[in-house]
C-alpha atoms as a PDB file:
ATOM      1  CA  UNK A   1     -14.027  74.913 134.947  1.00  0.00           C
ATOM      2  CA  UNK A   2     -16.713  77.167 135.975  1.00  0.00           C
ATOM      3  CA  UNK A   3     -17.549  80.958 135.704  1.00  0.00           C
ATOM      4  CA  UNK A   4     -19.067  82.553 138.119  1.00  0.00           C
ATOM      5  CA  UNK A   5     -20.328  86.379 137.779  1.00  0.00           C
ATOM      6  CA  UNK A   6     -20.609  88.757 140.728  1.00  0.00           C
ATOM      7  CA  UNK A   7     -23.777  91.326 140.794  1.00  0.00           C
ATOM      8  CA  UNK A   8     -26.112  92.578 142.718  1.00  0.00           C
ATOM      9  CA  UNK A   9     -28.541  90.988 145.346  1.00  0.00           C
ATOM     10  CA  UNK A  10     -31.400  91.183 142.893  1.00  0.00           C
ATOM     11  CA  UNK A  11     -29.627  90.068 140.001  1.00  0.00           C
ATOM     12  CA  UNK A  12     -28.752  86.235 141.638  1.00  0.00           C
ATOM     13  CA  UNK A  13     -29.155  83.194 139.611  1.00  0.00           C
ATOM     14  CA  UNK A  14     -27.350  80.693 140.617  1.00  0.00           C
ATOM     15  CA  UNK A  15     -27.938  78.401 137.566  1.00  0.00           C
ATOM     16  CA  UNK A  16     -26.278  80.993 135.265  1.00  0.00           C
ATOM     17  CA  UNK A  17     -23.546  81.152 137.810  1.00  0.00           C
ATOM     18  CA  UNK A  18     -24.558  84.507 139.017  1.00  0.00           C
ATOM     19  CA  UNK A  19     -23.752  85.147 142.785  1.00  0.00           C
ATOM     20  CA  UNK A  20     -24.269  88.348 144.687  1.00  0.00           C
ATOM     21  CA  UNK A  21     -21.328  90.291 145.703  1.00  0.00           C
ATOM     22  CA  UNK A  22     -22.153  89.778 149.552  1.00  0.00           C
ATOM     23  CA  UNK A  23     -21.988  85.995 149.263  1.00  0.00           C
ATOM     24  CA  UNK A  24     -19.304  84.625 150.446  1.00  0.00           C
ATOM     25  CA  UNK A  25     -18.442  82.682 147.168  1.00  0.00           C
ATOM     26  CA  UNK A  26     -17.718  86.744 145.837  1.00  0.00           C
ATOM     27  CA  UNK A  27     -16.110  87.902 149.222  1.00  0.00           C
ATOM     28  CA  UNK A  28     -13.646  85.679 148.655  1.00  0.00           C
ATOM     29  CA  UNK A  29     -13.130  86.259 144.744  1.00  0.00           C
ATOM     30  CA  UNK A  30     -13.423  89.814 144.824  1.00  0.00           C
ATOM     31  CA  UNK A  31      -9.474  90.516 145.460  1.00  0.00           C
ATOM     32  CA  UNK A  32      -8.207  87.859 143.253  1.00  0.00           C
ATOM     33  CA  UNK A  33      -6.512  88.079 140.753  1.00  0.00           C
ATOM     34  CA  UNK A  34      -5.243  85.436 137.808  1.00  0.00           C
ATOM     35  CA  UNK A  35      -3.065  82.836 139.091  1.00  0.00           C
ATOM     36  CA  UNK A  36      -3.710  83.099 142.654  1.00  0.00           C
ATOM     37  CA  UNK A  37      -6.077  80.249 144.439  1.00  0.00           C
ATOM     38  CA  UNK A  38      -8.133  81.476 146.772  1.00  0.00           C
ATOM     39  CA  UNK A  39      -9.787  79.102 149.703  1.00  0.00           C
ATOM     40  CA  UNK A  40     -13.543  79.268 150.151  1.00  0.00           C
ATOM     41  CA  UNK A  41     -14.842  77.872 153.549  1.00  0.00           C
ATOM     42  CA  UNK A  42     -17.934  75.812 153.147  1.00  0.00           C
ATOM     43  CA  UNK A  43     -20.277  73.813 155.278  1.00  0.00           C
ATOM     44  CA  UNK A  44     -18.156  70.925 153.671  1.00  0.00           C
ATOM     45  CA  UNK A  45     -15.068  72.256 154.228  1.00  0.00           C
ATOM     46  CA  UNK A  46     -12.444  74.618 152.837  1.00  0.00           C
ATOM     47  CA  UNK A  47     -12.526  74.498 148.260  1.00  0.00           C
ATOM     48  CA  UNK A  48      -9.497  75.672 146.887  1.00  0.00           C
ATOM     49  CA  UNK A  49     -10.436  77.915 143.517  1.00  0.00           C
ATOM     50  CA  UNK A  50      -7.573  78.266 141.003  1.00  0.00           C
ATOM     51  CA  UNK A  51      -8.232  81.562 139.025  1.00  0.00           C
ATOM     52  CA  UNK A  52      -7.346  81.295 135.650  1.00  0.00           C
ATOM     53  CA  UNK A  53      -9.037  84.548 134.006  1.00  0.00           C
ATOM     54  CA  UNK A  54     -10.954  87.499 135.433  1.00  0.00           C
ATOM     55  CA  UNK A  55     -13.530  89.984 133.008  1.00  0.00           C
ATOM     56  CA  UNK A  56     -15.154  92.499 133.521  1.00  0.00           C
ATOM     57  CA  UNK A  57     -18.503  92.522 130.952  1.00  0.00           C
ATOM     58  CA  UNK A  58     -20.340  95.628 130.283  1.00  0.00           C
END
């Protein structure tokens, strides 16, 4: 499992799992909601991401 946290473009860290909310990792999170999977499109291929909990820190 991994978290991943959506800010801003000048808050990105990738190592902390910190993604801006134009990428296209967040683009595709940023309607989700728990229990849906969502598919990301990568240079790979399409990654399906199961959503099992969504917070929103302070």
């Amino acid at each position: 499992m991994k978290t991943v946290t959506i800010v801003g473009v000048d808050e990105v860290d990738l190592e902390r799992g910190y993604v801006s909310w134009i990428s296209s990792v967040a683009r595709a999170l940023l309607k989700a909601r728990i229990g849906d999977t969502v598919a990301l499109h990568t240079p790979t291929g399409v990654q399906q991401i199961d959503i099992v909990d969504v917070r929103y820190p302070h």
